[in-house]
Protein backbone atom coordinates (compact mmCIF):
# COMPACT_ATOMS: atom_id res chain seq x y z
CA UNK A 1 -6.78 20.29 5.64
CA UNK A 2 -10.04 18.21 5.51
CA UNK A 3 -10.09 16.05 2.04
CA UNK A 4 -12.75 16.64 -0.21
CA UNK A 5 -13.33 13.40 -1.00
CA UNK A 6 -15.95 10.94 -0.27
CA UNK A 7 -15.01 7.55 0.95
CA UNK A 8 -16.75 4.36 1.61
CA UNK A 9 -15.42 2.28 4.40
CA UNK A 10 -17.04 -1.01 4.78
CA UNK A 11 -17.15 -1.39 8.73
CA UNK A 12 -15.90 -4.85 10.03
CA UNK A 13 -15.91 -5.43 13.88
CA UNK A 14 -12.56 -6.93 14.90
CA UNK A 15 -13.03 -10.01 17.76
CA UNK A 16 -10.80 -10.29 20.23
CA UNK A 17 -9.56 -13.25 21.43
CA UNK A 18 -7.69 -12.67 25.12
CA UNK A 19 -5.86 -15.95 26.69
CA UNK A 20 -3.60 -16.47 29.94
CA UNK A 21 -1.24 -18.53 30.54
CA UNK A 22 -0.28 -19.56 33.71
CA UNK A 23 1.68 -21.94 35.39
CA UNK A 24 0.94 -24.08 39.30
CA UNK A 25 3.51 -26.00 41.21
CA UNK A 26 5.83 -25.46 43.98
CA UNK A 27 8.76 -24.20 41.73
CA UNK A 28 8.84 -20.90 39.27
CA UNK A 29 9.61 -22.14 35.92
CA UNK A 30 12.05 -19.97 34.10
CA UNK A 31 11.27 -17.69 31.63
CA UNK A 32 11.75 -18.63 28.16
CA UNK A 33 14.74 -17.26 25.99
CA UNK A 34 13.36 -13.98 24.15
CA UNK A 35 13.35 -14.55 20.35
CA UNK A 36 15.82 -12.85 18.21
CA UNK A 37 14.74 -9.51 16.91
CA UNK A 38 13.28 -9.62 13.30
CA UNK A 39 15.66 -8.35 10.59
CA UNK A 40 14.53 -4.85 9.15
CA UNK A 41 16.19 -3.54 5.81
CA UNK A 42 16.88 0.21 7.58
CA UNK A 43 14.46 1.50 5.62
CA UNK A 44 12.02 4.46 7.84
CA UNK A 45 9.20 5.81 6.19
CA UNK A 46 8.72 9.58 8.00
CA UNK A 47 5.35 10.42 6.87
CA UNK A 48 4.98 14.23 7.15
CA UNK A 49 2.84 15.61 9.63
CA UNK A 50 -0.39 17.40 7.89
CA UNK A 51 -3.03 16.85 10.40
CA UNK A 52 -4.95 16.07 8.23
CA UNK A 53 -7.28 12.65 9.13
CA UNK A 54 -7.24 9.70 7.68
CA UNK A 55 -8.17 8.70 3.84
CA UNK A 56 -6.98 5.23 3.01
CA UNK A 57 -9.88 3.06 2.78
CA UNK A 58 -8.86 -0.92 3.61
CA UNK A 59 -10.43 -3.13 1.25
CA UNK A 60 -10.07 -5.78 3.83
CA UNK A 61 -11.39 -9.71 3.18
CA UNK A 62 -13.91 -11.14 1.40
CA UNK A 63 -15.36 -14.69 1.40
CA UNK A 64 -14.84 -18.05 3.05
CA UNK A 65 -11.95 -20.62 3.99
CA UNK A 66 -9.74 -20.77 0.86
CA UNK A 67 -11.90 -18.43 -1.25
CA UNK A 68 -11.22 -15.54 1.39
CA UNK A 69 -9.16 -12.79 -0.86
CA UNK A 70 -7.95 -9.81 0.30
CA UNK A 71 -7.25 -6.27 -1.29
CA UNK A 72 -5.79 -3.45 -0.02
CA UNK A 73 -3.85 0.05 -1.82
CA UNK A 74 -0.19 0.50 -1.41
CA UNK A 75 -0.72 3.38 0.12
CA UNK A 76 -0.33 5.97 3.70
CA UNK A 77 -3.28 5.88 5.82
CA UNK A 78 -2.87 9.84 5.18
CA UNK A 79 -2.44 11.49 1.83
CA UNK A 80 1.18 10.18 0.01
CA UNK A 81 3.15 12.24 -2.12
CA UNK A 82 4.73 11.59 -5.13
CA UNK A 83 7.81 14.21 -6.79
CA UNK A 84 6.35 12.50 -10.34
CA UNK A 85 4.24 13.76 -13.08
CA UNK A 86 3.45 10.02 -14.06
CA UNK A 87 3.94 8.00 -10.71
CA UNK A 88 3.29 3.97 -10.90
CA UNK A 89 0.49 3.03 -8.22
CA UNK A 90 0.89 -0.26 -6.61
CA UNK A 91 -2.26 -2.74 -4.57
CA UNK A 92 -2.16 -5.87 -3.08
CA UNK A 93 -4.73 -9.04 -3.82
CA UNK A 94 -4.13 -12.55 -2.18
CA UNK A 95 -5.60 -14.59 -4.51
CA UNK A 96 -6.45 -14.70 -8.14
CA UNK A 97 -10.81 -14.07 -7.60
CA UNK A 98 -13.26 -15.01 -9.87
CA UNK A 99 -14.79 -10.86 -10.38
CA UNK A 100 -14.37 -7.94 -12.54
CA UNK A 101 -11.37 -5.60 -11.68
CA UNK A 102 -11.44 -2.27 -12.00
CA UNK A 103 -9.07 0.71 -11.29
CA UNK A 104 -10.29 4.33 -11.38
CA UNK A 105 -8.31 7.81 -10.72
CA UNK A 106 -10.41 10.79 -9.94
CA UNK A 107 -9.28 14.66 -9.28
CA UNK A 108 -10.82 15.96 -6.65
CA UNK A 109 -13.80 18.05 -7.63
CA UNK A 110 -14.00 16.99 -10.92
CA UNK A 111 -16.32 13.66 -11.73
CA UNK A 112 -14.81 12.75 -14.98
CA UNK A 113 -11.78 9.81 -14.36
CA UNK A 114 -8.39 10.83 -15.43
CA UNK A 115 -7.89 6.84 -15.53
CA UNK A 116 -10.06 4.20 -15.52
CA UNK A 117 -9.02 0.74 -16.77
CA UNK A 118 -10.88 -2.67 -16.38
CA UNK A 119 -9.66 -6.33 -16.41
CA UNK A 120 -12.73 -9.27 -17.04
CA UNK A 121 -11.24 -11.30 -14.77
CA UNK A 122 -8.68 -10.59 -11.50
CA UNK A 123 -6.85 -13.77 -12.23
CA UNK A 124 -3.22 -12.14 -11.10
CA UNK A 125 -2.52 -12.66 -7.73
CA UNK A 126 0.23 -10.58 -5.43
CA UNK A 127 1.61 -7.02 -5.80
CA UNK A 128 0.32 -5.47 -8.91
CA UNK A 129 1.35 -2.25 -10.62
CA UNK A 130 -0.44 0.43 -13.16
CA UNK A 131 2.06 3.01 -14.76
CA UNK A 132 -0.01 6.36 -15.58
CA UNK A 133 2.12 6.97 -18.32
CA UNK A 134 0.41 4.09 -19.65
CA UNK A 135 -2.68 5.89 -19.87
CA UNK A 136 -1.15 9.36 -20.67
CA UNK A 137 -2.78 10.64 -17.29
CA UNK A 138 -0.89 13.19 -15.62
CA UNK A 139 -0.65 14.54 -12.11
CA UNK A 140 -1.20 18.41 -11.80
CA UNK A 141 0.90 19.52 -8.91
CA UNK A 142 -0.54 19.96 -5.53
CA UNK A 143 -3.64 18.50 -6.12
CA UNK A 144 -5.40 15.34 -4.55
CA UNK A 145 -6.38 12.67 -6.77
CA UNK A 146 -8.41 9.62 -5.08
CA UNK A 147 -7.51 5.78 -6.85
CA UNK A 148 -9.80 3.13 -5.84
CA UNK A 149 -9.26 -0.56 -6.95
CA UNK A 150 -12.70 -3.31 -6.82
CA UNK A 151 -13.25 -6.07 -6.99
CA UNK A 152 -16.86 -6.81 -8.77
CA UNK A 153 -18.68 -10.11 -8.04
CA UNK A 154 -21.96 -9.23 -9.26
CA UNK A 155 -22.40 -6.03 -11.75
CA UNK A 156 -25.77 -5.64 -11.59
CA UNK A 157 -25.14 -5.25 -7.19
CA UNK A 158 -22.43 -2.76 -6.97
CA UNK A 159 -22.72 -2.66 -3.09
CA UNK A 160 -21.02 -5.91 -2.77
CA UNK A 161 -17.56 -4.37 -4.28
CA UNK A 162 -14.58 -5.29 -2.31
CA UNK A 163 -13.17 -1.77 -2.59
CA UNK A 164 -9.57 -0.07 -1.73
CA UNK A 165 -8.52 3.25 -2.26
CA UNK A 166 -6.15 5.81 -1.01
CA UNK A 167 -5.10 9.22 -2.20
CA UNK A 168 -2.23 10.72 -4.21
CA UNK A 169 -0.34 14.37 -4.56
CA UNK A 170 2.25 15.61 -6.47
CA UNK A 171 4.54 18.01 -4.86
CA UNK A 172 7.50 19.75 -5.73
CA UNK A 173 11.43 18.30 -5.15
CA UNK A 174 13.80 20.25 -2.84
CA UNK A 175 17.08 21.02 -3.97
CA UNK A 176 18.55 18.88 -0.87
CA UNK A 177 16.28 16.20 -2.12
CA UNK A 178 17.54 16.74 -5.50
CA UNK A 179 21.46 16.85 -4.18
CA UNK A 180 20.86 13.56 -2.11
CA UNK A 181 19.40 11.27 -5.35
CA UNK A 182 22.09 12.74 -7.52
CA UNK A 183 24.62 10.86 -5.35
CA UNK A 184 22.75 7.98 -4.47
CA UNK A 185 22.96 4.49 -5.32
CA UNK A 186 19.71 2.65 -6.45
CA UNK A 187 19.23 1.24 -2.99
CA UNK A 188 20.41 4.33 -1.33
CA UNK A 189 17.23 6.16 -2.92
CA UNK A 190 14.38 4.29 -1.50
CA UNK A 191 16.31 5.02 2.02
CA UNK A 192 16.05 8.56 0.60
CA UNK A 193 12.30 8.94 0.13
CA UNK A 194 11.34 6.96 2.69
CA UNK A 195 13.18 9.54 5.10
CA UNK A 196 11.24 12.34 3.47
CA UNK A 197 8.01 11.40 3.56
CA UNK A 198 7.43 10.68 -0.15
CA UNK A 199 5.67 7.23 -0.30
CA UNK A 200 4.94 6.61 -3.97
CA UNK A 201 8.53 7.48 -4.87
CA UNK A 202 9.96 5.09 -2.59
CA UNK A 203 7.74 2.20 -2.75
CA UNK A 204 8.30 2.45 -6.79
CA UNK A 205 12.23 3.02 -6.23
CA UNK A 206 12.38 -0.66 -4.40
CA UNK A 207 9.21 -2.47 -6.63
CA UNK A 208 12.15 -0.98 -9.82
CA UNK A 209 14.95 -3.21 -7.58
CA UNK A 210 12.53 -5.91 -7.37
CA UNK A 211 11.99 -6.16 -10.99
CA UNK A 212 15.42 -5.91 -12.03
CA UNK A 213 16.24 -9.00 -9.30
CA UNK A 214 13.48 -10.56 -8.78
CA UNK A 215 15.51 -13.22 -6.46
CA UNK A 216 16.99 -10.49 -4.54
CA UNK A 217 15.37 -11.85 -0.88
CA UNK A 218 17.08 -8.62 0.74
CA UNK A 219 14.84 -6.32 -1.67
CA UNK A 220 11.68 -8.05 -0.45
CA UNK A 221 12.66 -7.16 2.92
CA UNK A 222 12.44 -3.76 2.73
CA UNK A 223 9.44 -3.66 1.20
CA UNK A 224 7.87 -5.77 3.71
CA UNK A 225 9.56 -3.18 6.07
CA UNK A 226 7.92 0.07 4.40
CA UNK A 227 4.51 -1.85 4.21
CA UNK A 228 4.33 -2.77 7.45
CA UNK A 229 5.13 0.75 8.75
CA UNK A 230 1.58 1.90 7.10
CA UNK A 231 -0.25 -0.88 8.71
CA UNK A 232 -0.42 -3.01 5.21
CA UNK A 233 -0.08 -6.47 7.14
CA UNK A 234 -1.34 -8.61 4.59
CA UNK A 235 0.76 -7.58 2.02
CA UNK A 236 3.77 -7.30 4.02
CA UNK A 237 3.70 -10.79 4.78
CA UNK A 238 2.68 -11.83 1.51
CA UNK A 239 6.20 -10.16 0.09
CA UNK A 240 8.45 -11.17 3.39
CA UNK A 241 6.91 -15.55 2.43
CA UNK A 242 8.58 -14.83 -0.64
């Protein structure tokens, strides 16, 4: 199914830097020891296939040398499903920025936000959270609903945004889904959702873990692991540093 909605990608040609290295003498030298293999929390997000294309828009970098900040959604590259009437969304910034922030949720087809907040100043840095409960906004199942976070330098210009966005549906819980969580441990259920495809439940299962135990290095892990699987590179390296 084609999304209806509209999104703005800001294009940004990646450089590629190719090297060789190579090595002269009479004698072969011996190849060095392969390193050890990273340690993953076991954690496998299974996005469902939909065929449908691609809707996460990368917010990507903006500015110079230690000013450079970075935003990007929590989200699939494809549409992510959520089994809650009042999910938590999640987005990544680098840096604490010297802009406007703003956060908007839009049904598809309609033009009126169901949420739309607005901070002065994006002084927080790190993985952020918004609960729609919050807001009393709630999902209508099996509907699309677009969330874009900005960053705005200059009001008056909105073209220079740094903008993110990705989309969200609610869908209905199975019965085995239901039978698996009732048995589950709180670290057993991200494991859970992850399996089946439903990315806002499981990213907000181990973010819960993470507040509850904040030092908990092992938590971190996996969600560097689940962010990495969607290609969120900046942000999973942000959270594995910590």
């Amino acid at each position: 199914m084609k999304s209806n909605f509209t999104l703005v990608r800001n294009a940004i040609p990646a450089l590629l830097l190719p090297f060789v290295l190579g090595a002269f003498g009479a004698e072969t030298p011996k190849p060095a020891p392969s390193p050890a293999p990273a340690k993953t929390s076991g954690v496998k997000f299974r996005p469902p296939p939909t065929g449908v294309s691609a809707v996460r828009v990368t917010g990507g970098s903006r500015g110079r040398g230690d000013k450079t900040v970075t935003l990007d959604v929590l989200a699939p590259d494809s549409v992510g499903t959520t089994t809650l009437e009042q999910p938590s969304l999640y987005w990544f910034q680098s840096k604490p920025a010297n802009a406007k922030f703003e956060l908007t949720v839009v049904q598809e087809n309609k033009v009126k936000p169901v949420v739309h907040m607005t901070v002065d100043r994006a002084a927080t840095a790190g993985i952020q959270r918004v609960k729609l409960s919050d807001f009393n906004a709630k999902l209508e199942p099996g509907v699309e609903y677009q969330w874009v976070v900005a960053l705005i330098t200059d009001p008056d210009n909105r073209s220079t945004d740094l903008i993110a966005s990705g989309v969200i549906k609610r869908i209905a819980t199975t019965p085995d889904l239901t039978e698996k969580l009732s048995k589950a441990s709180a670290s057993e259920k991200t494991a859970i959702y992850a399996d089946a495809g439903i990315w806002y439940d499981a990213i907000s299962s181990i973010s819960d873990q993470i507040e509850a135990n904040p030092n908990d290095k092992s938590l971190r892990q996996s969600r560097a692991d689940l962010l990495q699987q969607v290609g969120l590179k900046a942000a999973a390296e942000y959270e594995a540093a910590r």
